[in-house]
Protein backbone atom coordinates (compact mmCIF):
# COMPACT_ATOMS: atom_id res chain seq x y z
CA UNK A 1 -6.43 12.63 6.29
CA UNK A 2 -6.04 10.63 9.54
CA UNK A 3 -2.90 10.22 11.76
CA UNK A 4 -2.80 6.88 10.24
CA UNK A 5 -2.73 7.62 7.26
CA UNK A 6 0.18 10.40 7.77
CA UNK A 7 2.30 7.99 9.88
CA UNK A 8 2.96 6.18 6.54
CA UNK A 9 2.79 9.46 4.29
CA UNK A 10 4.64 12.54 5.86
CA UNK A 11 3.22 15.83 5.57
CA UNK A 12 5.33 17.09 3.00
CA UNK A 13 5.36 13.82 0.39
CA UNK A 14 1.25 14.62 1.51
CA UNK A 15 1.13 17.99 0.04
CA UNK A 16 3.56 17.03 -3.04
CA UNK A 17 0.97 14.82 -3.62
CA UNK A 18 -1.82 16.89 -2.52
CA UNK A 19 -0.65 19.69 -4.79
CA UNK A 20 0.30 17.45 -7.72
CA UNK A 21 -3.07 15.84 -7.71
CA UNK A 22 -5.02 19.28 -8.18
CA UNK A 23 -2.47 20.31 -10.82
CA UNK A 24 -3.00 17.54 -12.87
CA UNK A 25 -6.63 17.39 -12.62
CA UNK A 26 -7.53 21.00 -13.29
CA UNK A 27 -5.06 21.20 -16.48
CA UNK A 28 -6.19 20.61 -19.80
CA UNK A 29 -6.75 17.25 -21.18
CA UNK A 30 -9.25 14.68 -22.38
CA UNK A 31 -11.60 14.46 -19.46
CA UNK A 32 -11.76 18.05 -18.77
CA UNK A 33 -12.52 18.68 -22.67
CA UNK A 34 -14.83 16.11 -22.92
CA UNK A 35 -16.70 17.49 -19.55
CA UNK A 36 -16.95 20.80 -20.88
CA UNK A 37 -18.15 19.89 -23.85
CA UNK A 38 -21.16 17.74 -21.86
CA UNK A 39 -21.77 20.32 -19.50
CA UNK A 40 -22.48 23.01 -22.94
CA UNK A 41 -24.56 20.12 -24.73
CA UNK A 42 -26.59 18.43 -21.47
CA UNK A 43 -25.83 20.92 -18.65
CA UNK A 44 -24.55 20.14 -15.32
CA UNK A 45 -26.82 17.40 -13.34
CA UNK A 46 -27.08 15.52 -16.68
CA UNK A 47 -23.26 15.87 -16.72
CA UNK A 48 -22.79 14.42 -12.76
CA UNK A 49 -22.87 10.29 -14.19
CA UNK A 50 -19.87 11.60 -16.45
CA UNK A 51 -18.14 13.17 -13.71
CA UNK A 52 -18.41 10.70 -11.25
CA UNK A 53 -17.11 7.97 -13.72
CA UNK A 54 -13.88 10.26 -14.09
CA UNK A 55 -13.32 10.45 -10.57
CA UNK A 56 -14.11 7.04 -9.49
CA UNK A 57 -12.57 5.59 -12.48
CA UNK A 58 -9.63 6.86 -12.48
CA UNK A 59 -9.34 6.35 -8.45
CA UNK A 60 -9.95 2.24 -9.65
CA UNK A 61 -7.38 2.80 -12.40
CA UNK A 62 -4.84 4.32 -9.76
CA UNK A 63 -5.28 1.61 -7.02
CA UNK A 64 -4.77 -1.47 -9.62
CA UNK A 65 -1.54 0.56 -10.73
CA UNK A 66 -0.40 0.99 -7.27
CA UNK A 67 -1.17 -3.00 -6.15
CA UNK A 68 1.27 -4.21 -9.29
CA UNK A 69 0.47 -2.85 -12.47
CA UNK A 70 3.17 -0.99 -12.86
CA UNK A 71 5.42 -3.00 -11.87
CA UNK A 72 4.18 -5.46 -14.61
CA UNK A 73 4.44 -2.12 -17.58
CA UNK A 74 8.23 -1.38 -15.84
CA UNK A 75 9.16 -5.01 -17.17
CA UNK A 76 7.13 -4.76 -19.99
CA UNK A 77 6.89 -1.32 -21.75
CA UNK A 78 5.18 -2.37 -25.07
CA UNK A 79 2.12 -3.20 -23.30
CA UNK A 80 1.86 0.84 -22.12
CA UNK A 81 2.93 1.76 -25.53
CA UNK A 82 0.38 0.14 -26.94
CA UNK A 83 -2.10 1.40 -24.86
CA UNK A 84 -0.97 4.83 -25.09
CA UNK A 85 -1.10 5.30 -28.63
CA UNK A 86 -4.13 2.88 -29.26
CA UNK A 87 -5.77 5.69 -26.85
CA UNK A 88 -4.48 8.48 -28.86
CA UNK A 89 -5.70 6.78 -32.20
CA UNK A 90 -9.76 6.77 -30.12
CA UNK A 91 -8.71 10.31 -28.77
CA UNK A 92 -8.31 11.56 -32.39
CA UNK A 93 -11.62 9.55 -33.77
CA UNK A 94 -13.29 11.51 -30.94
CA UNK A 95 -11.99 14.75 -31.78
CA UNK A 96 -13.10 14.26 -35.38
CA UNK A 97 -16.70 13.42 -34.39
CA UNK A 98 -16.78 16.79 -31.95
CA UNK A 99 -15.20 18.59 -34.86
CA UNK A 100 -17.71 17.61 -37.91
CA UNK A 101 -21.10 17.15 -35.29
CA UNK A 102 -23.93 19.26 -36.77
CA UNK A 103 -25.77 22.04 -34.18
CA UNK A 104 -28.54 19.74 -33.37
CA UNK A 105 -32.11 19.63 -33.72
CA UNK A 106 -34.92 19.60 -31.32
CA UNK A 107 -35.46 15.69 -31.97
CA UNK A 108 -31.84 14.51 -32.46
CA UNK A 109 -31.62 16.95 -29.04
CA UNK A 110 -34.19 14.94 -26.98
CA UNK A 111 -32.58 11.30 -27.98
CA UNK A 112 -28.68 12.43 -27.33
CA UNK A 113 -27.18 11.22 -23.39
CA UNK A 114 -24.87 12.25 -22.07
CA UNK A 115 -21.29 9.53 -21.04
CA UNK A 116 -22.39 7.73 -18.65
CA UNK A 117 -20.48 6.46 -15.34
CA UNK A 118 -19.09 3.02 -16.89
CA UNK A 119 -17.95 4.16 -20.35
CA UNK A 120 -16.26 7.59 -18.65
CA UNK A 121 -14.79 5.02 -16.15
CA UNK A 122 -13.82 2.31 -18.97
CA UNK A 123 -12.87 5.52 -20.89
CA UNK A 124 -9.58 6.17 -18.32
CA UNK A 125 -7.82 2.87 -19.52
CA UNK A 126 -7.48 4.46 -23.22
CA UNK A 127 -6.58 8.17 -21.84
CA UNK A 128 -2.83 8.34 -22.15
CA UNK A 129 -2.85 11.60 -19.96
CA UNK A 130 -4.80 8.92 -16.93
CA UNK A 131 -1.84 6.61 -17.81
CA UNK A 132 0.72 9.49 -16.88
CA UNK A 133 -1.18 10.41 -13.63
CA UNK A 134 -1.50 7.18 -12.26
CA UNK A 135 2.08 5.75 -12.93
CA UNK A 136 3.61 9.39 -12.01
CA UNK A 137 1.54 9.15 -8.45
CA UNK A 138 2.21 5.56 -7.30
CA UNK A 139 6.01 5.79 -8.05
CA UNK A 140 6.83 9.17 -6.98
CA UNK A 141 4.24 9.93 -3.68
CA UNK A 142 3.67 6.28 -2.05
CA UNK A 143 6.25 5.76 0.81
CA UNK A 144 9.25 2.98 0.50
CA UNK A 145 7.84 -0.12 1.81
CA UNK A 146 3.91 0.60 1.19
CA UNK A 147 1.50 -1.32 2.29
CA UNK A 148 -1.70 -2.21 0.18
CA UNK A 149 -3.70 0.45 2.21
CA UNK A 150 -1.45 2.95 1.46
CA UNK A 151 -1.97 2.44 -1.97
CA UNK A 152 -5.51 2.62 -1.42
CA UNK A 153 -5.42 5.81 0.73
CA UNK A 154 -3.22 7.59 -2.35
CA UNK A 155 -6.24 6.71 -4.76
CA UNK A 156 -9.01 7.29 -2.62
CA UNK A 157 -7.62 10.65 -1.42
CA UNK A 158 -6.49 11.35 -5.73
CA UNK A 159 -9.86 10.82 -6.52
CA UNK A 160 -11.85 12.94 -4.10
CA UNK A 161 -9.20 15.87 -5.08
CA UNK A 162 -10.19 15.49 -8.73
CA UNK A 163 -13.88 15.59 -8.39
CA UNK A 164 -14.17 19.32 -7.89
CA UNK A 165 -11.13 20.09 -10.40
CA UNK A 166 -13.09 18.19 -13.12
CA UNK A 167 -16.09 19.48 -11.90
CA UNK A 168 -15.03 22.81 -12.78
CA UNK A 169 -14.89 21.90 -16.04
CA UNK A 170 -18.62 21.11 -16.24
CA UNK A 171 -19.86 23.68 -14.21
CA UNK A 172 -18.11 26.19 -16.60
CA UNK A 173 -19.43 24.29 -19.31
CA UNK A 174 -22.82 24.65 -17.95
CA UNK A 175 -22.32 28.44 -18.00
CA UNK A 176 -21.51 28.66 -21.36
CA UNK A 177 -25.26 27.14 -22.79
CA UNK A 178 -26.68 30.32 -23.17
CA UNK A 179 -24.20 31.76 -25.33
CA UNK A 180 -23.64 28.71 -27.35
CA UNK A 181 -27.67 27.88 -28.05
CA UNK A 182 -26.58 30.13 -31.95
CA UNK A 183 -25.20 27.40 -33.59
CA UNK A 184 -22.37 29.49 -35.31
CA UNK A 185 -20.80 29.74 -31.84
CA UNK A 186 -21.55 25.84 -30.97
CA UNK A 187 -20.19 24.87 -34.55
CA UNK A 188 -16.84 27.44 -33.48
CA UNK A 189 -16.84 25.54 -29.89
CA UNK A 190 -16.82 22.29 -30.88
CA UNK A 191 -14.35 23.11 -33.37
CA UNK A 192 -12.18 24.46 -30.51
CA UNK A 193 -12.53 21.60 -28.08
CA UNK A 194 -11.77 19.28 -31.07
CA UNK A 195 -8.32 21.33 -31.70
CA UNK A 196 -8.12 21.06 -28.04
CA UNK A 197 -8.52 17.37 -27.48
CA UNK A 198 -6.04 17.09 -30.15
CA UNK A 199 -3.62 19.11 -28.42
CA UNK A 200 -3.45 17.49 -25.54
CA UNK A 201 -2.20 14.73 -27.22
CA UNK A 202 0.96 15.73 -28.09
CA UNK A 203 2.96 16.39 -24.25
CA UNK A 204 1.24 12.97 -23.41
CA UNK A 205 3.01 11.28 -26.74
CA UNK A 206 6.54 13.32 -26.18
CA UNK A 207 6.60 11.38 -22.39
């Protein structure tokens, strides 16, 4: 980052961040099993629209936080609450559909996309792990008195860190076709990512 930039954001509360922002990107949760899960099914560069919604998405989601949303879900907590579990509820019907999907045939194969960039970005408003990120970020790492490009620089820099931590995900995912073209192993991997998105659930709810 520039000298600008750092002259509002000291070098350590710039690593915190730094460092918090890969940690929570490259853990578990819904975007990283939904990623793998299209990087097995449509491969990587089908994948990229998906990715790039995640990452620029959630760098939108962070920089309307940071400008007064969360000062507005301070006062009013029901509003997150809401969110959070209405999220959960669409996190579960997700799972469900990943869990009971059929190996798919040649035709079904040819007419299935891939998320694209507006419904993974639209997709970070119901995530209740996006919701802990982005009010965890722009309380804890902006400086006192921030300006409005501060807040900007936070989700610009947040979302260039989480494009190749999510990334992984796909890539990996992408590694994993060959193995998963039997459909007893798909059928046992979508099982698992199901179980998975599930899981993640549950820290998210207990915050």
């Amino acid at each position: 980052m520039n000298n600008s930039f750092n002259s509002g954001l000291d070098s350590s509360l710039f690593l915190a961040l730094t460092l918090f922002a890969v940690v929570s990107s490259i853990t578990p949760g819904p975007n990283n099993t939904m990623i793998l899960a299209s990087g097995v099914r449509f491969g990587l560069r089908r994948s990229l629209p998906h990715l790039a919604g995640i990452s620029l998405g959630f760098g939108f989601m962070l920089a309307v936080v940071g400008l007064g949303l969360h000062a507005v879900l301070h006062d009013y907590p029901v509003i997150l609450d809401t969110l959070r579990y209405a999220g959960s509820a669409y996190l579960l019907w997700l799972a469900y559909q990943l869990a009971t999907s059929a190996p798919p045939t040649t035709e079904a194969e040819g007419a299935a996309r891939p998320m694209g960039f507006w419904s993974a970005a639209a997709f970070q408003w119901v995530n209740p792990k996006a919701w802990i990120m982005a009010m965890t970020a722009m309380t804890t790492y902006l400086p006192e008195n921030a300006q409005v490009w501060h807040v900007l620089a936070v989700a610009a820099w947040f979302a260039l860190v989480n494009v190749p931590c999510v990334g992984a995900w796909a890539s990996f995912g992408n590694t994993m076709r060959a193995y998963l073209q039997d459909p007893a192993h798909l059928r046992i991997f979508n099982i698992t990512m199901a179980l998975a998105l599930v899981a993640s659930l549950f820290p998210m709810l207990a915050n």
